[in-house]
C-alpha atoms as a PDB file:
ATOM      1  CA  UNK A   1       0.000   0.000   0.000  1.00  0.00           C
ATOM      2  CA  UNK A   2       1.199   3.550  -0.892  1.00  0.00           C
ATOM      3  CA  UNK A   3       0.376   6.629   1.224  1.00  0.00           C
ATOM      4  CA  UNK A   4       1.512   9.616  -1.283  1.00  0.00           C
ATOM      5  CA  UNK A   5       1.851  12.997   0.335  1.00  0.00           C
ATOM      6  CA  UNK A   6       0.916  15.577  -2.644  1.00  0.00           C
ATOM      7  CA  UNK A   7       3.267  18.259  -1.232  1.00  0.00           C
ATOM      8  CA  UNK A   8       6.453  15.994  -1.239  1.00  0.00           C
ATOM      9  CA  UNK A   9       6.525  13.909  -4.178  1.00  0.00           C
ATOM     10  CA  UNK A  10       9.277  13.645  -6.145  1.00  0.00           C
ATOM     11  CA  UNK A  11       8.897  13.051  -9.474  1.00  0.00           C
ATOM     12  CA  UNK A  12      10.890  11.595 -12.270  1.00  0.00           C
ATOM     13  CA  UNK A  13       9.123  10.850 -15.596  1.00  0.00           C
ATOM     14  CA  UNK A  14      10.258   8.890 -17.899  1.00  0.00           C
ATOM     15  CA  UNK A  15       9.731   9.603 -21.839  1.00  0.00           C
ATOM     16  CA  UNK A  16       8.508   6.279 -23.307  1.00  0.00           C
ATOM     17  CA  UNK A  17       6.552   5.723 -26.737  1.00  0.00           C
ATOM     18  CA  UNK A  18       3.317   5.289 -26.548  1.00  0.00           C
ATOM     19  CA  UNK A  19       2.639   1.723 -27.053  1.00  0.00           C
ATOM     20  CA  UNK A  20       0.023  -0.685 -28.958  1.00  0.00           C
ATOM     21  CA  UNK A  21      -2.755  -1.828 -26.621  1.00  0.00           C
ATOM     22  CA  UNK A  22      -2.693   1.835 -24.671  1.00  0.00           C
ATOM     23  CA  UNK A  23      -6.241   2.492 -25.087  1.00  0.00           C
ATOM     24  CA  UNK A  24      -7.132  -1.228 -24.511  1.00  0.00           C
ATOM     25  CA  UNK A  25      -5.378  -1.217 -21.028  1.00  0.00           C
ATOM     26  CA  UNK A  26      -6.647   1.890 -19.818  1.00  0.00           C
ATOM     27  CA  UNK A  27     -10.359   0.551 -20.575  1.00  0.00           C
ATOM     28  CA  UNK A  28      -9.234  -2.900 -18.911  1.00  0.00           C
ATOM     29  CA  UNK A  29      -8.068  -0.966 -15.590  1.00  0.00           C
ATOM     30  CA  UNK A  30     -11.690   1.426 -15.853  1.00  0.00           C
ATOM     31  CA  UNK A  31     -13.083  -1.782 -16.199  1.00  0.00           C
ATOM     32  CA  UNK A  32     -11.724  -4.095 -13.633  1.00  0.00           C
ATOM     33  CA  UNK A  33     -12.812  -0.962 -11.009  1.00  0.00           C
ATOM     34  CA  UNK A  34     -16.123  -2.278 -11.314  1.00  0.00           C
ATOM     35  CA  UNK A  35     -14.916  -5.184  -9.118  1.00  0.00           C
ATOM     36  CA  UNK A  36     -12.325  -3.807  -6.784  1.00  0.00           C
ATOM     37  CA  UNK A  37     -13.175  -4.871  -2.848  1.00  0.00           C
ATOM     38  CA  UNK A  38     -11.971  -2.877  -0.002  1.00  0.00           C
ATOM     39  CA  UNK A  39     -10.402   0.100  -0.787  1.00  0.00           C
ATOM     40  CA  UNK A  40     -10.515   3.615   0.917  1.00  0.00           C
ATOM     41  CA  UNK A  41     -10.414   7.241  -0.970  1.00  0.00           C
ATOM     42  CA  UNK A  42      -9.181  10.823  -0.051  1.00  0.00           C
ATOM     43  CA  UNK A  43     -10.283  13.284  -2.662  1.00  0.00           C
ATOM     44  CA  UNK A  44      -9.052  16.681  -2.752  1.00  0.00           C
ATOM     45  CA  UNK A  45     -10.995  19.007  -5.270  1.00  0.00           C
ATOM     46  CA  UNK A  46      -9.770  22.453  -6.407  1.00  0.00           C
ATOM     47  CA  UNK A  47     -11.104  25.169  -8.332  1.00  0.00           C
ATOM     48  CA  UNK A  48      -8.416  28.215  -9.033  1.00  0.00           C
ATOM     49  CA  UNK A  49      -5.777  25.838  -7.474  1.00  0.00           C
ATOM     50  CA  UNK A  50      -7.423  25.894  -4.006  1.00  0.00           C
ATOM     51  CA  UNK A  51      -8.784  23.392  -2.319  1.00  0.00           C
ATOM     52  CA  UNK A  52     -12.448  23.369  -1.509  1.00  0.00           C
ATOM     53  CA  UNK A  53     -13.661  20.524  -0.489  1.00  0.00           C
ATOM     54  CA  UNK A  54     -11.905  17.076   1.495  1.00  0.00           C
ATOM     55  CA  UNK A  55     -14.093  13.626   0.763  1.00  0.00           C
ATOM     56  CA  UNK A  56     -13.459  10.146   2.152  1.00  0.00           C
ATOM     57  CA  UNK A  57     -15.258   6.946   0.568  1.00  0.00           C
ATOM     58  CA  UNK A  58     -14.916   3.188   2.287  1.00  0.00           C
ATOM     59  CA  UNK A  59     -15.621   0.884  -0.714  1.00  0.00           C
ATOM     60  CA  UNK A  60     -17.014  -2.996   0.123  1.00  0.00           C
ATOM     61  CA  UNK A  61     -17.246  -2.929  -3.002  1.00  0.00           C
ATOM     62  CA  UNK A  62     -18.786  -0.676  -6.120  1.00  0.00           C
ATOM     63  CA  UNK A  63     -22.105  -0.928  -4.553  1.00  0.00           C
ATOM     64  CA  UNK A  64     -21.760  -0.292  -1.133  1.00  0.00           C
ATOM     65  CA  UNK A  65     -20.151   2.439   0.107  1.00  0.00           C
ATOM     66  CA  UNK A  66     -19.859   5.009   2.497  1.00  0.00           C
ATOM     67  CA  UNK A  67     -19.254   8.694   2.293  1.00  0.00           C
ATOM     68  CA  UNK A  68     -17.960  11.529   3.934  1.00  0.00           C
ATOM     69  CA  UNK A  69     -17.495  15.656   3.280  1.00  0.00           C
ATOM     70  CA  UNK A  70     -15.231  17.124   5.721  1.00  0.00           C
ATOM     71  CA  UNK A  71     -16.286  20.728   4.758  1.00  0.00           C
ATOM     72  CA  UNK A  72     -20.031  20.222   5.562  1.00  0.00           C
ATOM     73  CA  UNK A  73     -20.286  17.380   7.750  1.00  0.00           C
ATOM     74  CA  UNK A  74     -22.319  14.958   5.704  1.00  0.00           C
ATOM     75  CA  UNK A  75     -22.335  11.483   5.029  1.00  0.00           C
ATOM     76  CA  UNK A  76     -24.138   9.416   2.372  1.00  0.00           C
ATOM     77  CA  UNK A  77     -24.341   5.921   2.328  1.00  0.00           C
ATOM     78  CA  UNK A  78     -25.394   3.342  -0.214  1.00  0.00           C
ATOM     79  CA  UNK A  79     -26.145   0.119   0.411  1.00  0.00           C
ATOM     80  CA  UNK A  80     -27.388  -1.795  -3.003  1.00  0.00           C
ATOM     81  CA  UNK A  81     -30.599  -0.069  -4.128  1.00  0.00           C
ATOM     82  CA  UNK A  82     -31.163   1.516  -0.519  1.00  0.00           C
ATOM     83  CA  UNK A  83     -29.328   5.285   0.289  1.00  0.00           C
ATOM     84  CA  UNK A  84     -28.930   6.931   3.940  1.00  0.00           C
ATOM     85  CA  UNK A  85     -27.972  10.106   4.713  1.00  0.00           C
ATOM     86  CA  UNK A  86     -26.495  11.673   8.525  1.00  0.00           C
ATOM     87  CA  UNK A  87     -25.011  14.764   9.442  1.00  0.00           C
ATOM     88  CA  UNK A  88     -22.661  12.796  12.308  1.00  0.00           C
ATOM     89  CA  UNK A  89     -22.017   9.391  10.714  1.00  0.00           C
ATOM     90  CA  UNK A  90     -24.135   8.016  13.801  1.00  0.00           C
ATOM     91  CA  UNK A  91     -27.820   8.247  12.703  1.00  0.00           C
ATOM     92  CA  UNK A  92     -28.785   8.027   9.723  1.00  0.00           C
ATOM     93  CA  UNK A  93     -31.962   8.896   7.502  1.00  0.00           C
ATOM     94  CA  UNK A  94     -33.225   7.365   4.749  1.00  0.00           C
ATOM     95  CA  UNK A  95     -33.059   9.402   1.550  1.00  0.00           C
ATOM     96  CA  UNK A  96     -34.382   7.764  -1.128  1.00  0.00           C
ATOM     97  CA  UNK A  97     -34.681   4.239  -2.989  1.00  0.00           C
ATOM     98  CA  UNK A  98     -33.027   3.514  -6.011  1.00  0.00           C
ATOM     99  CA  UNK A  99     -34.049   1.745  -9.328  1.00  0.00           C
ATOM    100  CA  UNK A 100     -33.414  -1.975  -8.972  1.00  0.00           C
ATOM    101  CA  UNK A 101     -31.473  -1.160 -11.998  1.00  0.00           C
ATOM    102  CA  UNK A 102     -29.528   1.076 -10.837  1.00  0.00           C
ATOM    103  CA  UNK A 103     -26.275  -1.024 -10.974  1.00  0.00           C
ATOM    104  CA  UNK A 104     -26.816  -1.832 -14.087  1.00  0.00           C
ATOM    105  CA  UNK A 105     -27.593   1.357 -16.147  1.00  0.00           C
ATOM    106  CA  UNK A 106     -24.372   2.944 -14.131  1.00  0.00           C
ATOM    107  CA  UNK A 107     -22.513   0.052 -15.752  1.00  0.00           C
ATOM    108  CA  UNK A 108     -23.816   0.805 -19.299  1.00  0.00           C
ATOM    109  CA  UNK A 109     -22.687   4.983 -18.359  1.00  0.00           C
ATOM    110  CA  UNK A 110     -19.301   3.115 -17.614  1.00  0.00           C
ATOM    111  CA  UNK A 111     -19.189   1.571 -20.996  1.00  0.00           C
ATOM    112  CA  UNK A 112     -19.889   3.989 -22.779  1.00  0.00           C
ATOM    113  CA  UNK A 113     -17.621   6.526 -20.959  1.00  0.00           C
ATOM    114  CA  UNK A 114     -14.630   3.950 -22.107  1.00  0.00           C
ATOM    115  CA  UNK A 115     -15.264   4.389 -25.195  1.00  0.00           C
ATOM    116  CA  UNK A 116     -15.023   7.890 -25.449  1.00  0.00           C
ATOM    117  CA  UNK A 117     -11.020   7.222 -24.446  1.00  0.00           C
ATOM    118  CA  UNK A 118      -8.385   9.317 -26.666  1.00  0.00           C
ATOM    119  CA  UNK A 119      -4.871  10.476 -26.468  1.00  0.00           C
ATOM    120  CA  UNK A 120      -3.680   7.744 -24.552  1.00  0.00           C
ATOM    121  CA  UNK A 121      -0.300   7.625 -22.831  1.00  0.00           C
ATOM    122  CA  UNK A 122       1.110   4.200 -21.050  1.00  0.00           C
ATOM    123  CA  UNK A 123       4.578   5.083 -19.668  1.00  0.00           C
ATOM    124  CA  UNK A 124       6.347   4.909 -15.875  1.00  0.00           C
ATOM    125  CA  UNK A 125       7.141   7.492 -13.911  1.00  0.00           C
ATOM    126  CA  UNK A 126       9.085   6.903 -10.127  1.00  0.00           C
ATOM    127  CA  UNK A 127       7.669   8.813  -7.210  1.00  0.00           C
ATOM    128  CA  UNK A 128       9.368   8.521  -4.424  1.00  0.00           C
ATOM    129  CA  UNK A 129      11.641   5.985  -5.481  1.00  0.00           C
ATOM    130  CA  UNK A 130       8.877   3.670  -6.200  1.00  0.00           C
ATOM    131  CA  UNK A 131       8.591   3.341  -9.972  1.00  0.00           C
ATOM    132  CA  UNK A 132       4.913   3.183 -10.958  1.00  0.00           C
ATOM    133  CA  UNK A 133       3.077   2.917 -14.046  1.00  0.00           C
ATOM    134  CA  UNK A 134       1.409   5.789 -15.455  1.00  0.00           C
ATOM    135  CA  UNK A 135      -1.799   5.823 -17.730  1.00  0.00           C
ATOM    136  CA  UNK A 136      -2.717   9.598 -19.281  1.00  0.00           C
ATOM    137  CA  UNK A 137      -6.165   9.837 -21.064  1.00  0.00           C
ATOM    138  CA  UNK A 138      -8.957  12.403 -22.442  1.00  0.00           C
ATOM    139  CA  UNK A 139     -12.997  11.462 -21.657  1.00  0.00           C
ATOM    140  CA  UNK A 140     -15.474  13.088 -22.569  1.00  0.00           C
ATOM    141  CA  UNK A 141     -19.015  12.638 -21.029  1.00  0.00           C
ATOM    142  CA  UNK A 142     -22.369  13.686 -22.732  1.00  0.00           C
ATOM    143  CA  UNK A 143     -24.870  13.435 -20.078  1.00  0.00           C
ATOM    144  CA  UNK A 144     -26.676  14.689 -18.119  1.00  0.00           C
ATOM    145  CA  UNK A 145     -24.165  17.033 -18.313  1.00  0.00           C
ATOM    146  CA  UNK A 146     -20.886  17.442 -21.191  1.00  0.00           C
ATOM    147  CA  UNK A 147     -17.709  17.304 -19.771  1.00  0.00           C
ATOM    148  CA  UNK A 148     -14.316  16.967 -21.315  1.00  0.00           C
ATOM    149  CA  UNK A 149     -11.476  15.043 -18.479  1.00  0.00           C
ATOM    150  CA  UNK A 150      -7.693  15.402 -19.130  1.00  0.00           C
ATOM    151  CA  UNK A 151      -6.934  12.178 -16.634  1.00  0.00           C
ATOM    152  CA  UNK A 152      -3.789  10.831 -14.874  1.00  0.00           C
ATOM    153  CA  UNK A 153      -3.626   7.293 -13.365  1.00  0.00           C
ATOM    154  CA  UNK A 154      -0.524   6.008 -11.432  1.00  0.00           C
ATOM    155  CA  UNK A 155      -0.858   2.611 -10.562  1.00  0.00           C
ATOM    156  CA  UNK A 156       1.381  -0.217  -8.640  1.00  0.00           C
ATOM    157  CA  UNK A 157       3.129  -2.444 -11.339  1.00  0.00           C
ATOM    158  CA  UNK A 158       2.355  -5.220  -9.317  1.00  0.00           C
ATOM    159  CA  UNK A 159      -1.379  -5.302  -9.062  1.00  0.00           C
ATOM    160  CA  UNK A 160      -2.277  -2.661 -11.894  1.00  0.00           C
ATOM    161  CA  UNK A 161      -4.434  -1.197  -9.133  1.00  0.00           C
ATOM    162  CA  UNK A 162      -4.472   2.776  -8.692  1.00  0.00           C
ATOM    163  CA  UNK A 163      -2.701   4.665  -6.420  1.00  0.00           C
ATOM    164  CA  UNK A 164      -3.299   8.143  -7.158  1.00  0.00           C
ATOM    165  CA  UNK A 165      -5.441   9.596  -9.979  1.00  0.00           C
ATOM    166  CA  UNK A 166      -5.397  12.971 -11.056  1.00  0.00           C
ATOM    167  CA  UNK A 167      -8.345  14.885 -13.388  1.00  0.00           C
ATOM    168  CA  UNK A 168      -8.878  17.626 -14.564  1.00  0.00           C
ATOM    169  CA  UNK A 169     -12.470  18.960 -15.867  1.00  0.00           C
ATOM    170  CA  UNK A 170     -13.842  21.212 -17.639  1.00  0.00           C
ATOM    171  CA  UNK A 171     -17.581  21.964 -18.602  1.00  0.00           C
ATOM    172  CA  UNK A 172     -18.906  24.467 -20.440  1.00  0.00           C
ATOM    173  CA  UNK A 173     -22.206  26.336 -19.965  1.00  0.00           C
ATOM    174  CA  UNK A 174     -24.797  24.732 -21.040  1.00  0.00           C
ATOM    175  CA  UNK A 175     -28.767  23.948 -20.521  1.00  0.00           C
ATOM    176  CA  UNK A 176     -29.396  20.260 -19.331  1.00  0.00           C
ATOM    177  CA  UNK A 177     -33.137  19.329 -19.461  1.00  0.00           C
ATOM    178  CA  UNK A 178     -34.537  15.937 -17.683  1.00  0.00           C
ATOM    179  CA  UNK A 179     -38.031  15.319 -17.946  1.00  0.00           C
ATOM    180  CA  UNK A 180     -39.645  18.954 -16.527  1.00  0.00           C
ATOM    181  CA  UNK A 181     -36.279  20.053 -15.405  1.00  0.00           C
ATOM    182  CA  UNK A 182     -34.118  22.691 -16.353  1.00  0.00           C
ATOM    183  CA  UNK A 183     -31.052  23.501 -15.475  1.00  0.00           C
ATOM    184  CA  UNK A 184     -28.386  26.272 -16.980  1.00  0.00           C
ATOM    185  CA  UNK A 185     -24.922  24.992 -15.915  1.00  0.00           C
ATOM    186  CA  UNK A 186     -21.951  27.465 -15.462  1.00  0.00           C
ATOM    187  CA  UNK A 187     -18.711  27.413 -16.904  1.00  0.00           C
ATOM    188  CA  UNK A 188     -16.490  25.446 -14.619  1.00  0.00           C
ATOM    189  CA  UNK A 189     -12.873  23.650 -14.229  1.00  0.00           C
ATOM    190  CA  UNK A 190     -12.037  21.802 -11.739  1.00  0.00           C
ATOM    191  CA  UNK A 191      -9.182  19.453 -10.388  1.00  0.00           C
ATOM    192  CA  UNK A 192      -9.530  16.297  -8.293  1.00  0.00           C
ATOM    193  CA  UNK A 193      -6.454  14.458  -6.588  1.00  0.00           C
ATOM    194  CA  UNK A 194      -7.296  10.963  -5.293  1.00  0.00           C
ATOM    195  CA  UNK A 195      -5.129   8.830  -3.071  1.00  0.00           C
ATOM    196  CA  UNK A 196      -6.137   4.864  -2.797  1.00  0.00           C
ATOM    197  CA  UNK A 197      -5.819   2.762   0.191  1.00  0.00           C
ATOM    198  CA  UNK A 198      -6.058  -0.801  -0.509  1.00  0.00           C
ATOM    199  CA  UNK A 199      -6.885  -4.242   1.039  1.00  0.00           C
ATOM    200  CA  UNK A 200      -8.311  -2.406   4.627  1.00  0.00           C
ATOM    201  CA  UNK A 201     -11.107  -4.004   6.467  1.00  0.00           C
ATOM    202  CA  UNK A 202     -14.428  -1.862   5.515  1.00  0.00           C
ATOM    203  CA  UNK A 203     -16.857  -2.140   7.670  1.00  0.00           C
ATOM    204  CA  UNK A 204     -20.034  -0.283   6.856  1.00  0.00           C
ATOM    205  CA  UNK A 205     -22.134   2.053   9.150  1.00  0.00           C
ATOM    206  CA  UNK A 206     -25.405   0.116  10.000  1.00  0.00           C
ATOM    207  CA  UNK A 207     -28.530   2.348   9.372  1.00  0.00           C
END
């Protein structure tokens, strides 16, 4: 397991072609995150280069999870098609229900977010020491809302699992409609630096 401190890395890349099979093993690893077990993430998300906002998430596994916003106190849980929210992590309120097919239709998103995949880049770079594999992309999402990610994946050699991601986003203004809804979305960019902790015991908040 690898505990990266953003403010002390040392960084050393490494200029290697870009390879045959890039794309395919950056889907694979998107992929195979559908099935990861017992991980923990720290999210840090900037806008202007500051930091405004601190989340935790305790994965048992892609659908059931637990999380927490430092800045305003709330949790969220999901546990299959049920969701609970709580301003203390203690007691919790239901919030809503989801569609039995829930899993699913996010797994279909999924897909189709893969394939949107361009300007991949599989090199190494050693932080630390450590030399890790690095995986560089651009996604693009449609809806509900269009989105363009320049995306960053180091990952242990070993077990091709992550162990920091970084994205940035941007999203232009637009109108999103959904059924009667209407929404006009702001220009925005935004960064997001997560750190993976692997093979913990999760154990779930009981509603």
């Amino acid at each position: 397991m690898y505990r990266i401190l953003i403010g002390l890395l040392v960084i050393f890349p490494f200029a290697t072609p870009v390879r045959a099979g890039c794309t395919e093993d950056i889907q694979a690893m998107l992929s195979a995150g559908e099935k990861w077990e017992n991980y923990r993430i720290e999210t840090r998300t900037l806008m202007g280069g500051a930091t405004v906002q601190h989340t935790q998430q305790w994965f048992r596994d892609y659908s059931h999870f637990h999380q927490a916003v430092r800045e305003t106190g709330v949790h969220w849980l999901v546990l299959g098609t049920e969701e609970y929210t709580s301003r203390d992590g203690k007691t919790w309120q239901p919030s809503r229900m989801r569609n039995e097919n829930w899993l699913e239709e996010t797994l279909a998103r999924n897909a189709t977010l893969r394939e949107t995949i361009r300007d991949a880049s599989c090199d190494t770079e050693t932080v630390d020491g450590v030399a890790l594999v690095r995986f560089s992309h651009t996604q693009e999402t449609m809806e509900p809302v269009r989105s363009v990610s320049q995306v960053t994946t180091l990952l242990d050699p070993a077990t091709m699992r992550p162990v920091q991601r970084h994205m940035k986003t941007t999203t232009p203004a637009q109108t999103v409609q959904q059924g009667d809804a209407r929404a006009e979305i702001m220009e925005s960019r935004i960064e997001m630096i997560v750190d993976y902790f692997w093979d913990e015991p999760i154990t779930l908040p009981t509603p």
